[in-house]
Protein backbone atom coordinates (compact mmCIF):
# COMPACT_ATOMS: atom_id res chain seq x y z
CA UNK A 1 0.00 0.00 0.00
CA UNK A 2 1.26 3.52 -0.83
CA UNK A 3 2.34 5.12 2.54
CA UNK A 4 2.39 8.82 0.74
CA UNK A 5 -1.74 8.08 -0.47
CA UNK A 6 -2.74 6.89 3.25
CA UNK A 7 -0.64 10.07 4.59
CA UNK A 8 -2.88 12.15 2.35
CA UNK A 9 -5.76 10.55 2.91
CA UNK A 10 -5.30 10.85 6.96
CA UNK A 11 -4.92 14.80 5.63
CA UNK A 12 -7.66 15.31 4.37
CA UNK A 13 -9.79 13.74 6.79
CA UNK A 14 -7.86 15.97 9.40
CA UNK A 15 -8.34 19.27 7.36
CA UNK A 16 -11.87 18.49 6.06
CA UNK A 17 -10.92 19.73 2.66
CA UNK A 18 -8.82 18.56 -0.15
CA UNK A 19 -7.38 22.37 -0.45
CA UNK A 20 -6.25 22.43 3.40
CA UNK A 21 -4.73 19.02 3.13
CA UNK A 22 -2.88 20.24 0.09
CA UNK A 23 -1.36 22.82 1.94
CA UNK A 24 -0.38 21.20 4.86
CA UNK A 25 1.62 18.36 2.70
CA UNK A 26 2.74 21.10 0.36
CA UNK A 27 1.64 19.47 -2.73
CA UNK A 28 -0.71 20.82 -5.17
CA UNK A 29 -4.77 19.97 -4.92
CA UNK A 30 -4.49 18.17 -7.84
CA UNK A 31 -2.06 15.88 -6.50
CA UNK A 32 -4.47 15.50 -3.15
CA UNK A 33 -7.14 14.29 -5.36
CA UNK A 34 -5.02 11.70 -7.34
CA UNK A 35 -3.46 10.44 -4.47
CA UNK A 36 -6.92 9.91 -2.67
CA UNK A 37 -8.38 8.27 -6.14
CA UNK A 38 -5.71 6.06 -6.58
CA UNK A 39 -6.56 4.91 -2.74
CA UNK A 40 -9.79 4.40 -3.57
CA UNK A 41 -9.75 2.58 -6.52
CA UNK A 42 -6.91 -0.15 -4.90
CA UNK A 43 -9.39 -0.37 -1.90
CA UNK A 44 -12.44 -0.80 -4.02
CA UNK A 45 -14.50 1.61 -2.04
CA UNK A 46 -14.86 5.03 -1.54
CA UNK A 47 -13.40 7.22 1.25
CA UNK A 48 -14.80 10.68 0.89
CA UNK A 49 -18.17 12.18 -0.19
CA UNK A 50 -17.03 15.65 -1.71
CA UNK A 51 -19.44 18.22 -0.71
CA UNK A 52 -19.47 22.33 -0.85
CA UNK A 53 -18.42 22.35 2.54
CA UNK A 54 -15.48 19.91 2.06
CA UNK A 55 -14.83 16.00 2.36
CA UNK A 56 -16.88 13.93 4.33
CA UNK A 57 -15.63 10.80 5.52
CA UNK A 58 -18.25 7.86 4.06
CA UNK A 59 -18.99 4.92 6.61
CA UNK A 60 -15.84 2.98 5.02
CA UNK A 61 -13.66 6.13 5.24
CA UNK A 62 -14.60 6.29 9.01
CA UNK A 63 -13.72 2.48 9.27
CA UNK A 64 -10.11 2.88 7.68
CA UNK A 65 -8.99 6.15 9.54
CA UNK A 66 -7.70 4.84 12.75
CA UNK A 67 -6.25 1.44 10.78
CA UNK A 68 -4.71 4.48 8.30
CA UNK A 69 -3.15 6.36 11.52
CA UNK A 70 -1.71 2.87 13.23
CA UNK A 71 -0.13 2.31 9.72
CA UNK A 72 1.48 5.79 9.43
CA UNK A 73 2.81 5.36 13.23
CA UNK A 74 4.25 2.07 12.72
CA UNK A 75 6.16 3.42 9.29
CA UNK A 76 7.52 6.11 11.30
CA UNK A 77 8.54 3.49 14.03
CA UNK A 78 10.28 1.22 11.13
CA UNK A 79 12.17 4.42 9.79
CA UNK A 80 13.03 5.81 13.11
CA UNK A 81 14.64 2.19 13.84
CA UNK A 82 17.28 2.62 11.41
CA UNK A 83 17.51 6.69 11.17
CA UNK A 84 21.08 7.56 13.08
CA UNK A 85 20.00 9.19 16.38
CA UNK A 86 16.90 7.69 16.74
CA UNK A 87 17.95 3.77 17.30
CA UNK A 88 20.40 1.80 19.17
CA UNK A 89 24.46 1.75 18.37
CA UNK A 90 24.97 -1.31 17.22
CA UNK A 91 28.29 -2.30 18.21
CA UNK A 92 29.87 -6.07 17.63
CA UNK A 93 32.45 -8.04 19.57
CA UNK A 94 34.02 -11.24 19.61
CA UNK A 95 32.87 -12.73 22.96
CA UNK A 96 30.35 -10.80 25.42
CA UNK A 97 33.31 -12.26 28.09
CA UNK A 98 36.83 -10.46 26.66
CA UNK A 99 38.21 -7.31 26.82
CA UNK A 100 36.17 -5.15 24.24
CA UNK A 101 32.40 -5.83 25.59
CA UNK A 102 34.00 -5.12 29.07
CA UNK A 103 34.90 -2.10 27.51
CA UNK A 104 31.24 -1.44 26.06
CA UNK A 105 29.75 -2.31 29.66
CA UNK A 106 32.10 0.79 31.11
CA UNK A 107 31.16 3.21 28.29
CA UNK A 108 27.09 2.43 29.47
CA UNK A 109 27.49 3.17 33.20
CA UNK A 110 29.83 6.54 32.20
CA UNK A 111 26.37 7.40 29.84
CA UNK A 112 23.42 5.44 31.13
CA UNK A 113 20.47 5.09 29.55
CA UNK A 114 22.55 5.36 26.14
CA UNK A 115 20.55 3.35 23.37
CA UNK A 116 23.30 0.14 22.91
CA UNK A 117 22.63 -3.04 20.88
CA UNK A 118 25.95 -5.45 21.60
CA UNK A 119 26.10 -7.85 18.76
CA UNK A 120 28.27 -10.85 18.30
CA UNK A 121 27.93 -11.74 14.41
CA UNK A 122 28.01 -15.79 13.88
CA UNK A 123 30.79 -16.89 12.14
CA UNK A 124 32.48 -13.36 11.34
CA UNK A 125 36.63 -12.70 11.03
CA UNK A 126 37.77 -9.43 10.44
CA UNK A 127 36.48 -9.25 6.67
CA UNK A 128 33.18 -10.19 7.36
CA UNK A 129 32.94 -7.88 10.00
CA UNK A 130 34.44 -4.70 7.95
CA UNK A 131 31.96 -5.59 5.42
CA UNK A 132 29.42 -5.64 7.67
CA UNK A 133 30.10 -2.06 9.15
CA UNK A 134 30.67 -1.04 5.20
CA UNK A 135 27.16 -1.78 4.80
CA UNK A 136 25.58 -0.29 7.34
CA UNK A 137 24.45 -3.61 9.28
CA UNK A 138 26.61 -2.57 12.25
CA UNK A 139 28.46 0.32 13.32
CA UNK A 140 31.40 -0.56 14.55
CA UNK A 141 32.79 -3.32 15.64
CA UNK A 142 35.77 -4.71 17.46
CA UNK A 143 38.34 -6.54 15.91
CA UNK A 144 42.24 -7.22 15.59
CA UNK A 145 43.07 -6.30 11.76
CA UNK A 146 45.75 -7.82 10.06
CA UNK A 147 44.79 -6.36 7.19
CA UNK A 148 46.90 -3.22 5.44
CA UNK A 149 45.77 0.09 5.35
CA UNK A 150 45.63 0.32 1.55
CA UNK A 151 43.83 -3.13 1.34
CA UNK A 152 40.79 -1.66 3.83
CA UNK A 153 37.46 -0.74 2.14
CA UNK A 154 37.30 3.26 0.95
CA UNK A 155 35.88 4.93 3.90
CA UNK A 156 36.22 2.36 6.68
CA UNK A 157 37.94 4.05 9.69
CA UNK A 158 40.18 1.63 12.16
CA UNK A 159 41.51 3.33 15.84
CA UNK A 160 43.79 0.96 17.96
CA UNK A 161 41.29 0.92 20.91
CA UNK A 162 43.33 -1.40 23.53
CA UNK A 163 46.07 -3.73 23.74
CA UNK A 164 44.81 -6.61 25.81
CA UNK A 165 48.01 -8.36 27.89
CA UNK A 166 47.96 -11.98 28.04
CA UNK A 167 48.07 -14.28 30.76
CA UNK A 168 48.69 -17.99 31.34
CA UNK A 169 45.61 -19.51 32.93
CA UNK A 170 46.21 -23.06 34.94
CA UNK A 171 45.06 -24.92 37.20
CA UNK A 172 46.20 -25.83 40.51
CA UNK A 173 48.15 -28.73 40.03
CA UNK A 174 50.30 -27.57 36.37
CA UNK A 175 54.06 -27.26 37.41
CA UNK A 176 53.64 -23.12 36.72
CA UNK A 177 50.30 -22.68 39.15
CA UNK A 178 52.95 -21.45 42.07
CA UNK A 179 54.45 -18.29 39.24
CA UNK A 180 53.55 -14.98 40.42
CA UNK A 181 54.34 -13.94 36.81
CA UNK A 182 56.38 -15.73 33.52
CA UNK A 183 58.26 -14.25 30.52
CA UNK A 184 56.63 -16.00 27.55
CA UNK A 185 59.73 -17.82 26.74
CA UNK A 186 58.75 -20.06 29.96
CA UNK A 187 55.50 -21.75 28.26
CA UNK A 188 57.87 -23.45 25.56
CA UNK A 189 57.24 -27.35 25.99
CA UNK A 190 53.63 -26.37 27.83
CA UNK A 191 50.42 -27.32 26.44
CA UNK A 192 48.66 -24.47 25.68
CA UNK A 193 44.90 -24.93 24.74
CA UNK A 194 42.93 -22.90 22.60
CA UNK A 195 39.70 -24.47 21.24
CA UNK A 196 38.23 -22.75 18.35
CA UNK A 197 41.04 -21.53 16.57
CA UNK A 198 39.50 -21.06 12.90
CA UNK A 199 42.20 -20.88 9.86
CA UNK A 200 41.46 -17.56 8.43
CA UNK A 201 40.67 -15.34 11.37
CA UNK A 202 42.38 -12.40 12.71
CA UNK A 203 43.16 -14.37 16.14
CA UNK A 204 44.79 -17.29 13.96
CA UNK A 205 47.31 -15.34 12.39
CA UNK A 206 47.57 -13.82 15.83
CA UNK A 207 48.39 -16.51 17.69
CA UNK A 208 50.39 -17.85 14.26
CA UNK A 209 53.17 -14.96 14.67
CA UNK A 210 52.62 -15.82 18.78
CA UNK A 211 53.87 -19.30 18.36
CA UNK A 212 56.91 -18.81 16.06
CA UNK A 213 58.23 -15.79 18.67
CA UNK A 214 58.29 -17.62 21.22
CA UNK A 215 58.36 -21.76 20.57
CA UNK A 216 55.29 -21.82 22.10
CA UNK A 217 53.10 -25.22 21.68
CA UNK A 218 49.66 -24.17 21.01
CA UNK A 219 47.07 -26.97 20.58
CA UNK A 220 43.20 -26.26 18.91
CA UNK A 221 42.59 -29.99 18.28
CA UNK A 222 39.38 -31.19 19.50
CA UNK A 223 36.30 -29.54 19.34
CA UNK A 224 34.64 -26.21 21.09
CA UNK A 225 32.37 -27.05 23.82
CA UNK A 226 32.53 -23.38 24.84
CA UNK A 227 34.48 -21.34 27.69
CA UNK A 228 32.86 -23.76 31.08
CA UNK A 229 34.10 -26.88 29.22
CA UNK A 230 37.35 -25.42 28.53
CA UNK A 231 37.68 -24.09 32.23
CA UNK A 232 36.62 -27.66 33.68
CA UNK A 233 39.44 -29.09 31.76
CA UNK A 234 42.26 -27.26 33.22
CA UNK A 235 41.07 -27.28 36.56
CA UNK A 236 41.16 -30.89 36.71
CA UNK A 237 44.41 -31.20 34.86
CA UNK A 238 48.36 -31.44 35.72
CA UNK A 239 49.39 -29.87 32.30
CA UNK A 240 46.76 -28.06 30.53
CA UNK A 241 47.04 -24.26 30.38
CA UNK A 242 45.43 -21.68 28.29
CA UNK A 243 45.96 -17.67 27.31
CA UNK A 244 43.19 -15.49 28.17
CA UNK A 245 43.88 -11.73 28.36
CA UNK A 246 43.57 -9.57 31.63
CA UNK A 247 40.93 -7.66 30.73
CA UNK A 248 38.53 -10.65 30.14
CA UNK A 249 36.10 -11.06 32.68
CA UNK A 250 35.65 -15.32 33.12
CA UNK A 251 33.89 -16.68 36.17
CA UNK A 252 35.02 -20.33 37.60
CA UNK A 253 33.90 -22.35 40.60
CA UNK A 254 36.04 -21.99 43.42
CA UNK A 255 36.55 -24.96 43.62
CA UNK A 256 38.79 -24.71 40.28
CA UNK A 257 41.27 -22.64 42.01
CA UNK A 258 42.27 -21.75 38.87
CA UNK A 259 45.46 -19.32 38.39
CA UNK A 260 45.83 -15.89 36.23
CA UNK A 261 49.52 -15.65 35.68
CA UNK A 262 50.72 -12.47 33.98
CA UNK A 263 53.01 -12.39 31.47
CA UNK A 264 55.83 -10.19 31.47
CA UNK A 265 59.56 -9.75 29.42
CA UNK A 266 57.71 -8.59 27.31
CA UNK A 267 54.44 -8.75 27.88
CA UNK A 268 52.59 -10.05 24.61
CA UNK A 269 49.03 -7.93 24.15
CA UNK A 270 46.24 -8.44 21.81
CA UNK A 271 45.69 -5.50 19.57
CA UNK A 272 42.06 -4.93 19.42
CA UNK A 273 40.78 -2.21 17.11
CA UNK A 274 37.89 0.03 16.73
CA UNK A 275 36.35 0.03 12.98
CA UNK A 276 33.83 2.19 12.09
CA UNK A 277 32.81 4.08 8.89
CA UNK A 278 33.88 7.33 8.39
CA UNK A 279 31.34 9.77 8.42
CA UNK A 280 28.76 7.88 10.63
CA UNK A 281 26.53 10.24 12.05
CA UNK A 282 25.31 8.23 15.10
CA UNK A 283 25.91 10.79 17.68
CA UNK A 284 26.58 7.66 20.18
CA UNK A 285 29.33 6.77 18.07
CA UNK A 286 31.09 9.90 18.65
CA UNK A 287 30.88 9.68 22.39
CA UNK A 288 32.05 5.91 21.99
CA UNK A 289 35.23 7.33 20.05
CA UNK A 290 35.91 9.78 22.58
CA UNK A 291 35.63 7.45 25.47
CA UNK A 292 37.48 4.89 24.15
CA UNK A 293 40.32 7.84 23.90
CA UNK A 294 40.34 8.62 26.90
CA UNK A 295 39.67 5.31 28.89
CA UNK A 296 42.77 3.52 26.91
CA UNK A 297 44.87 1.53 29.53
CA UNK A 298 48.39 2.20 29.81
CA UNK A 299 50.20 0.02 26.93
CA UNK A 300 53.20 -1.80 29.16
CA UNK A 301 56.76 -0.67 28.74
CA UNK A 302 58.27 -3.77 27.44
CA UNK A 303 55.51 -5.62 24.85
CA UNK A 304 54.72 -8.02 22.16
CA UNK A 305 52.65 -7.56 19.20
CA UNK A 306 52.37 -8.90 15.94
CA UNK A 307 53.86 -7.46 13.12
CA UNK A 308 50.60 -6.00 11.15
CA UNK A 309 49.53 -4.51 14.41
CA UNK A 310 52.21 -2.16 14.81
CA UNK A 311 51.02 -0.30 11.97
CA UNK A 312 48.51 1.21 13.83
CA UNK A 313 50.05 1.66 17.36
């Protein structure tokens, strides 16, 4: 059904005439009148009785206003949802448990009741997810990008938001559980296990360029029964570790006694980075931009990074 004909019709019913309707849209009459005929003739009935005093809604006229006003309302509602300013941020991250949606949980309590709609898209790496923001499905989104500057989309806009230190995770009874804190060289010969590591993705040539820097044995065979699955295995194992980074927020019985060991000489950090498009005028984006500015932790003095990342340090 044309939106623009029911708007005119609601109009005239409002204004009582086809001339005062005609003004208020700023069309011409004429244009009232076809509008209203073309109505009409789709519905099959007809709305108005024209009379020297104006239009006069007929019985089916009467019957179709307030259906004609709930349809106007709900296209407004269905613009508004996607009209900058008027819906949610939508903002996507990895894992609602790392670093970056701990991040988006701080920027809501510094600006509560901000409209926010946290997205994790299925299956995305770094393209699909700069793809995603080039088409306006998302906003932004949170990723690690390997990818060169001159290689990115025209117009897509990437910020190094926060470098993420790593730490060993183990469980009580792994020969490193008593460390206070390890130089990554130390985890050579250790079993490191990280379900879920997809050929591909941003973390894979991550943790790629991790391995060969340090002779580090890192092990994604088997598959991902999720984070609790993966926590109940090193608990209850002698020499099983895994990397999470310190700004991930994981929750483990205490019975686990599980150990966050930080990693230091140098310090290896995951590089996540903001991407947005340019010229986005979601006023919540802005403020996200600017608190992500000024809430960036102190990078360590000594680090690690991968090569790719320190092109946008």
């Amino acid at each position: 059904m044309d939106i623009e004909a029911v708007r005119t019709f609601v109009a005239v019913a409002d204004a009582g005439q086809f001339q005062e309707a005609a003004i208020d849209l700023e069309i011409t009459q004429q244009a009232v009148s076809k509008r209203v005929a073309n109505l009409e003739r789709r519905l099959g009935v007809t709305l108005f009785t024209r009379t020297a005093r104006g239009a006069q809604l007929t019985l089916d006229g009467q019957a179709f206003l307030p259906h004609s006003r709930e349809l106007l309302r709900a296209a407004e509602r269905a613009a508004a949802s996607v009209r900058p300013g008027e819906r949610a941020l939508r903002v996507d991250v990895l894992n609602r448990r790392i670093a970056p949606a701990v991040t988006m949980q701080r920027f809501y309590r510094a600006h509560p009741g901000t409209e926010l709609d946290v997205v994790t898209l299925s299956n995305a790496n770094v393209e699909t997810a700069i793809e995603a923001v080039r088409a306006r499905e998302i906003d932004a989104t949170f990723r690690a990008v390997p990818i060169p500057v001159r290689e990115l989309p025209d117009g897509i806009l990437v910020e190094r938001a926060l470098d993420d230190p790593l730490q060993l995770l183990v469980g009580p009874a792994h020969p490193l559980a008593a460390a206070r804190s390890l130089p990554p060289a130390d985890l050579a010969g250790h079993r490191i296990w990280i379900p879920g590591i997809k050929r591909g993705t941003e973390w894979a040539a991550y943790y790629d360029e991790l391995t060969d820097a340090f002779d580090l044995r890192i092990d994604a065979i088997g598959p991902n029964f999720g984070t609790e699955a993966l926590l109940d295995a090193i608990a209850d194992s002698a020499d099983l570790a895994t990397l999470v980074g310190s700004g991930d927020r994981y929750i483990w019985p205490t019975t686990h006694d599980l150990r966050r060991i930080p990693l230091h000489g140098p310090t290896p950090v995951y590089p996540h980075s903001f991407v947005c498009l340019a010229g986005n005028p979601h006023p919540t984006l802005t403020a996200l931009r600017q608190h992500l500015t000024a809430a960036r932790p102190a990078t360590p003095a000594e680090v690690w990074a991968p090569s790719w990342a320190s092109r946008r340090a």
